[in-house]
N, C-alpha and C. Protein backbone atom coordinates (compact mmCIF):
# COMPACT_ATOMS: atom_id res chain seq x y z
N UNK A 1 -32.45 99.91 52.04
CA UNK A 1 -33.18 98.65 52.10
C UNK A 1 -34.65 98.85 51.78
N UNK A 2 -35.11 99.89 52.25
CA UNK A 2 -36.87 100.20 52.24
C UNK A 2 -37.02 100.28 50.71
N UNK A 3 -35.62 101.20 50.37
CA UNK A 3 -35.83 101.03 48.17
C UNK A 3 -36.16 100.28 47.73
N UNK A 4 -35.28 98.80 48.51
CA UNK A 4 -35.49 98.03 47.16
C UNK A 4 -36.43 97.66 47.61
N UNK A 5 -37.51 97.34 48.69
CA UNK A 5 -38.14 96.25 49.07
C UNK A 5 -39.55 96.96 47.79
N UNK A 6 -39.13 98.45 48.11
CA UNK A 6 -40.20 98.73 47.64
C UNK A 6 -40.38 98.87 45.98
N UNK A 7 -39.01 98.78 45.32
CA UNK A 7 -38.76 98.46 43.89
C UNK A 7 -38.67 96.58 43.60
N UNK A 8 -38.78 96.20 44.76
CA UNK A 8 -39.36 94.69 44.41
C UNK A 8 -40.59 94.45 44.52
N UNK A 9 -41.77 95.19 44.93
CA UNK A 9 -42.65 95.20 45.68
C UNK A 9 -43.48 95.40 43.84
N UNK A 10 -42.63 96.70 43.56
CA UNK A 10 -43.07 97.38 42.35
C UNK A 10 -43.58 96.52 40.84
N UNK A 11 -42.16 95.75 41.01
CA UNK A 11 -41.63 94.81 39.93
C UNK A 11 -43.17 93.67 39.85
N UNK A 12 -43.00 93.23 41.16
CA UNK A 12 -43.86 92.13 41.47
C UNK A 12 -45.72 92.22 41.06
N UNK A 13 -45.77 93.83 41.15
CA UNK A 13 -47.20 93.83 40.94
C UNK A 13 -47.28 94.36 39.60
N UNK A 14 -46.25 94.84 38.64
CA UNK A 14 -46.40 95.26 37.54
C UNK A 14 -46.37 94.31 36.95
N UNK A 15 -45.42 92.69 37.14
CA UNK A 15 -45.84 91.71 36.75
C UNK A 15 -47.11 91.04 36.42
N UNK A 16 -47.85 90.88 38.00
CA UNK A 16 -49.45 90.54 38.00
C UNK A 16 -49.82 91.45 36.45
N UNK A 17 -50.00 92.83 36.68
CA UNK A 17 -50.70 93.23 35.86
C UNK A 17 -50.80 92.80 34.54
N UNK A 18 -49.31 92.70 34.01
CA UNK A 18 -49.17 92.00 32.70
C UNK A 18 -49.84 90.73 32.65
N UNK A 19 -49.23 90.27 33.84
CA UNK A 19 -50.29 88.69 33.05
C UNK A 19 -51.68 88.40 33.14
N UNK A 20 -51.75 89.35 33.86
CA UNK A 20 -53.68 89.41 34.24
C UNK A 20 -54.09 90.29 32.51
N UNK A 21 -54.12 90.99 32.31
CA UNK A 21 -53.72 91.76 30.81
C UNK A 21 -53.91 90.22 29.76
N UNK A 22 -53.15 89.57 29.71
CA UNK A 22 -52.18 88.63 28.70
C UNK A 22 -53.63 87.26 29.10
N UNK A 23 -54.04 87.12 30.41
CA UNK A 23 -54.80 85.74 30.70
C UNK A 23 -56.03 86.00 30.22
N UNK A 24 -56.31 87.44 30.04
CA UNK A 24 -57.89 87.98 29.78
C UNK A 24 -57.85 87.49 28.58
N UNK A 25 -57.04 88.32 27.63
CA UNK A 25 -56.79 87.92 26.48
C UNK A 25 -56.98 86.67 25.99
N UNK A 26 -56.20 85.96 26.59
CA UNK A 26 -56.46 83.94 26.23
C UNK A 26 -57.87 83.64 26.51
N UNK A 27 -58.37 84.53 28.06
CA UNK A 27 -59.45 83.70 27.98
C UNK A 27 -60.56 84.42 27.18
N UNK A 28 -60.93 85.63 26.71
CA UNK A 28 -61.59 85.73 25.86
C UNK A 28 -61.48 85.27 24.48
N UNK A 29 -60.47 84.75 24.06
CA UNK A 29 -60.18 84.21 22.83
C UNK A 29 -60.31 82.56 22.75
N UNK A 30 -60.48 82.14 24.09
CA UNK A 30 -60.85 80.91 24.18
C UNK A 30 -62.40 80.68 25.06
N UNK A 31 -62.93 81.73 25.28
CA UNK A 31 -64.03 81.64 25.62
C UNK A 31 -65.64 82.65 24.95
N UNK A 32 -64.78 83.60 24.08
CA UNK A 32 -65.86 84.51 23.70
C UNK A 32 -65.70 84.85 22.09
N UNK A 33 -64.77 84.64 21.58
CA UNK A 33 -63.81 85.07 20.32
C UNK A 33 -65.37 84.27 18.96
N UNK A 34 -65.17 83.54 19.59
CA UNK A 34 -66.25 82.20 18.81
C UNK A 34 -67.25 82.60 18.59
N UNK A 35 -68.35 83.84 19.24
CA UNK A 35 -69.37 84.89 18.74
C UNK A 35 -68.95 86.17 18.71
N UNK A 36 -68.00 86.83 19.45
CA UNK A 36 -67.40 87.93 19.47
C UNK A 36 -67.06 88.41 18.46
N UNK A 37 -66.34 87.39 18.02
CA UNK A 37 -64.63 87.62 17.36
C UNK A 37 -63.55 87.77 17.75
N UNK A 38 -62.62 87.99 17.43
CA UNK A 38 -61.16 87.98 18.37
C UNK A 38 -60.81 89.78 18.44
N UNK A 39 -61.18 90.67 17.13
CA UNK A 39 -61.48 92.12 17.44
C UNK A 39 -62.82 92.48 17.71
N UNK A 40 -63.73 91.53 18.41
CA UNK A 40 -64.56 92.17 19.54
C UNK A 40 -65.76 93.01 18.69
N UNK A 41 -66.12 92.62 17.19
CA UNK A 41 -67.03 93.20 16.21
C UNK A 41 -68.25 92.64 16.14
N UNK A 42 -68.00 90.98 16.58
CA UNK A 42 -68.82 90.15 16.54
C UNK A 42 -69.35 89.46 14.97
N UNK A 43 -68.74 89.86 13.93
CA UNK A 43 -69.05 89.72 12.65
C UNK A 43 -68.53 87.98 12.58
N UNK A 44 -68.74 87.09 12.96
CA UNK A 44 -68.54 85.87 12.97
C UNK A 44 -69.85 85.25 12.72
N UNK A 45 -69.54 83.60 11.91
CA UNK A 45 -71.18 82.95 11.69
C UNK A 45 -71.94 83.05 12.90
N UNK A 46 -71.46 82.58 14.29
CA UNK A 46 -72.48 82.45 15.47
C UNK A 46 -72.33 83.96 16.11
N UNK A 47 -71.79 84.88 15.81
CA UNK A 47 -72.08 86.50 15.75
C UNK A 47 -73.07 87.10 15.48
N UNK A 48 -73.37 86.98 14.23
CA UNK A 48 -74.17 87.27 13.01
C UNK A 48 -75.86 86.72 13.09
N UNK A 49 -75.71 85.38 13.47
CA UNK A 49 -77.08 85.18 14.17
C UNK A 49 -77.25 84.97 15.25
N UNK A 50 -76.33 85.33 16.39
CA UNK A 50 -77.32 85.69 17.36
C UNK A 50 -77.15 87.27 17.75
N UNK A 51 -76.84 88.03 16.84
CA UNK A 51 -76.67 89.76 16.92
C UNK A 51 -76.09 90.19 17.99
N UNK A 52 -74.67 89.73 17.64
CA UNK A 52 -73.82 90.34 18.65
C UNK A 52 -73.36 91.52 18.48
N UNK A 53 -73.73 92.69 19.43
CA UNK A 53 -72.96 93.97 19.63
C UNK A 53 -71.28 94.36 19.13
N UNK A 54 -71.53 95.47 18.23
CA UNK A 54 -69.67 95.75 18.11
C UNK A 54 -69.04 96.54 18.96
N UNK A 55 -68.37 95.46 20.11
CA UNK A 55 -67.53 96.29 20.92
C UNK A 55 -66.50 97.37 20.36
N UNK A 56 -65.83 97.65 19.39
CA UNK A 56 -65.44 98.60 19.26
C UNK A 56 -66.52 100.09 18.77
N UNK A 57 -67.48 99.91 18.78
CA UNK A 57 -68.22 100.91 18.86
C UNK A 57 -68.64 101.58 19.79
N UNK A 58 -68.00 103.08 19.90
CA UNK A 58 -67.88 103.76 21.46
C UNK A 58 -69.38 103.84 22.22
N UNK A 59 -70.39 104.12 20.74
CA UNK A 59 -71.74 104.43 21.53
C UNK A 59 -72.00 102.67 22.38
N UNK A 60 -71.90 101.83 21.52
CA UNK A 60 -72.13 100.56 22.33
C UNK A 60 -71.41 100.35 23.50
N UNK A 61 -70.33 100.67 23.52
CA UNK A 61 -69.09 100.70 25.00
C UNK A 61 -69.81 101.64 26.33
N UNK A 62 -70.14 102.56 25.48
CA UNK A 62 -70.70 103.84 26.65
C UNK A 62 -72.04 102.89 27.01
N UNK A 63 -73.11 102.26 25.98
CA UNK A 63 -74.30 101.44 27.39
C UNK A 63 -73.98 100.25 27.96
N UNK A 64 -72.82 99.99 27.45
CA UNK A 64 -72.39 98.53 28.00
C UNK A 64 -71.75 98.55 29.38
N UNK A 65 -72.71 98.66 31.16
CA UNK A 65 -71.95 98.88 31.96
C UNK A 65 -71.07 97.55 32.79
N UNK A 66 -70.20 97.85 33.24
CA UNK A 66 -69.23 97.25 33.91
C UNK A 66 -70.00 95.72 35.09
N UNK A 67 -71.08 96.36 35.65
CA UNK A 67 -71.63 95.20 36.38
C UNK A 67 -72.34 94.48 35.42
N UNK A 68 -72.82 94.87 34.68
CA UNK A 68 -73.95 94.17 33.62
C UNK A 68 -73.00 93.50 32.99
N UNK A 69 -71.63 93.74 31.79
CA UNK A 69 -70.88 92.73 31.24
C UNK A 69 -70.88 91.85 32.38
N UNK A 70 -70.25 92.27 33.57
CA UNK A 70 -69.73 91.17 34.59
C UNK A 70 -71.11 90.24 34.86
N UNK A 71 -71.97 90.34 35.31
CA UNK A 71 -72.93 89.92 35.23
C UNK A 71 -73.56 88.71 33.96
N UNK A 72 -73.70 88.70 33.16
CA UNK A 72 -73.67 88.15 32.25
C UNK A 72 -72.01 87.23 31.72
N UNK A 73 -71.36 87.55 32.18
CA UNK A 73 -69.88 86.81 32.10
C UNK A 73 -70.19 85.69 33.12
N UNK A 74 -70.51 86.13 34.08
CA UNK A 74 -70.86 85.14 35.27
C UNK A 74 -71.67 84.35 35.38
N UNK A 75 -72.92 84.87 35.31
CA UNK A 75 -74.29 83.86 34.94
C UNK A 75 -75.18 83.60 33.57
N UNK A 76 -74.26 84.21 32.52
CA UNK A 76 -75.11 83.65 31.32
C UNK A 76 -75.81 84.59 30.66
N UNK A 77 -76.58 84.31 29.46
CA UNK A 77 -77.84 85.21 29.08
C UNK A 77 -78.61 84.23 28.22
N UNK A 78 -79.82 84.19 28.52
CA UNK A 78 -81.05 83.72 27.76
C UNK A 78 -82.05 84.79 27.27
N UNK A 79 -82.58 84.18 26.11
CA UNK A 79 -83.46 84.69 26.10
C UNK A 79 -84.97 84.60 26.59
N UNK A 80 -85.79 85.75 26.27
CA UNK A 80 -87.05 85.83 26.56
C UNK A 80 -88.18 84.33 26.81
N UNK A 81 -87.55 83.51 26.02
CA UNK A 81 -88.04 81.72 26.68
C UNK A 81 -87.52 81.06 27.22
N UNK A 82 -86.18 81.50 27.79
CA UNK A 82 -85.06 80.62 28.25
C UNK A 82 -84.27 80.05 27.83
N UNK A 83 -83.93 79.96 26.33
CA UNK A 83 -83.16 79.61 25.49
C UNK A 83 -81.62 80.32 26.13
N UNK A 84 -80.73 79.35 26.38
CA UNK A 84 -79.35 79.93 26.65
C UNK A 84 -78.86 80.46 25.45
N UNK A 85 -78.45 81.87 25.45
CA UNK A 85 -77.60 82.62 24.31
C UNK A 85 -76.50 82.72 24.54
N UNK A 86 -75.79 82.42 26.06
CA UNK A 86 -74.29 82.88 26.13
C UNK A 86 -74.18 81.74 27.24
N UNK A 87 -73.49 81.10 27.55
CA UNK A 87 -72.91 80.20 28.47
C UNK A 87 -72.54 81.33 29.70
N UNK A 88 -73.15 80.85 31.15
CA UNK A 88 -71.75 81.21 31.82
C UNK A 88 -70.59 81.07 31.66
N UNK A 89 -69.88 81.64 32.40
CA UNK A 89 -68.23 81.19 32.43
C UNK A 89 -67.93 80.83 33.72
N UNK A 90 -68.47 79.24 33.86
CA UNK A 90 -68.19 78.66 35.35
C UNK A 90 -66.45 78.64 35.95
N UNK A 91 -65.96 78.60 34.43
CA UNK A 91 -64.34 77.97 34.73
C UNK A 91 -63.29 79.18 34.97
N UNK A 92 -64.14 80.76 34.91
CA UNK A 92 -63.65 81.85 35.18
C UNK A 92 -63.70 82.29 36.87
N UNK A 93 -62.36 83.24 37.69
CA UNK A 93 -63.00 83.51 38.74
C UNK A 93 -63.56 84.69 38.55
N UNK A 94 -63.81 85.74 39.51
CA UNK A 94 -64.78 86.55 39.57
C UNK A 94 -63.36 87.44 39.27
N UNK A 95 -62.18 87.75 39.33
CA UNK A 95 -61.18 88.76 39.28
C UNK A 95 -60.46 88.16 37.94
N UNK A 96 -61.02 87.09 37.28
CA UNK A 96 -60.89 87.11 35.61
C UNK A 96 -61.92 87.25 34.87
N UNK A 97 -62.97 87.35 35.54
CA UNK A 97 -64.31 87.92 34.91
C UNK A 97 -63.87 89.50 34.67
N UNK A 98 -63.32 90.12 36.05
CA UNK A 98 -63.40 91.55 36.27
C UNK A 98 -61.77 91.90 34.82
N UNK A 99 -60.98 91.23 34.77
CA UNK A 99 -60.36 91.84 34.10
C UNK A 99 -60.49 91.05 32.31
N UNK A 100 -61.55 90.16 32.14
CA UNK A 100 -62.09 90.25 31.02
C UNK A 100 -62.71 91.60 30.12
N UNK A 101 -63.49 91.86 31.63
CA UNK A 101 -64.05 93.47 31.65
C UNK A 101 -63.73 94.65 30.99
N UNK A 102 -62.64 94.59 31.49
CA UNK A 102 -61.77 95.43 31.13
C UNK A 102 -60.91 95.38 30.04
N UNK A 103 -60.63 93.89 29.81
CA UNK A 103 -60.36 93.79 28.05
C UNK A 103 -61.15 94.14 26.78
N UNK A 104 -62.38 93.95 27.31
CA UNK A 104 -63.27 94.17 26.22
C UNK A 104 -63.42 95.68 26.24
N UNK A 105 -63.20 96.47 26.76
CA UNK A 105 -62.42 97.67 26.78
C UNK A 105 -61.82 98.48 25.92
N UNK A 106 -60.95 97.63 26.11
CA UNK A 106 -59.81 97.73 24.92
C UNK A 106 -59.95 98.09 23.34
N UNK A 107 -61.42 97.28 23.12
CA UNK A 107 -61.93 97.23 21.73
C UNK A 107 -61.86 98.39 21.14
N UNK A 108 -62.92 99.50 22.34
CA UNK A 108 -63.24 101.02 21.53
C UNK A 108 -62.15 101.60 20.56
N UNK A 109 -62.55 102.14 20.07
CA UNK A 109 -62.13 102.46 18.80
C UNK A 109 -62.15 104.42 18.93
């Protein structure tokens, strides 16, 4: 009995993972893809001028840290006059912020 509870237990969170995996995905493609890109290069028109970083570039991955993406996922980025450059992501929680995180991840190359 303890097997299965614990091969249901298994099932159940390997699930989460996938779809947490699969929701990042949607939501960066419906929330970041649009300056990003959808491979995370940023070579897109609103990419291009506002000089977005190529996440698949390891040296860029290695200064890009984990609280700082999150950080900026969460509250935004302006620039030096206050001009908004990146929207928060009000409609994200803080554990699809964190595994956005970790999608953009993914990019390196």
């Amino acid at each position: 009995m303890k097997t299965i509870i614990a091969v249901a237990v298994a099932v159940l969170f390997g699930s989460a993972m996938v779809a947490s995996a699969a929701d990042a995905k949607e939501n960066f493609e419906k929330s970041c893809a649009k300056c990003h890109g959808t491979d995370g290069k940023g070579k897109t028109k609103m990419g291009e001028k506002l000089g977005m970083k190529d996440y698949t570039d390891a040296k860029v991955q290695e200064e890009l840290k984990d609280d700082v993406a999150f950080k900026s996922v969460k509250e935004g980025l302006k620039d030096k006059e206050g001009k908004t450059l990146m929207k928060p992501a009000e409609d994200l929680s803080d554990d699809d912020i964190k595994a956005l995180v970790k999608y953009i991840r993914t990019f390196k190359k």
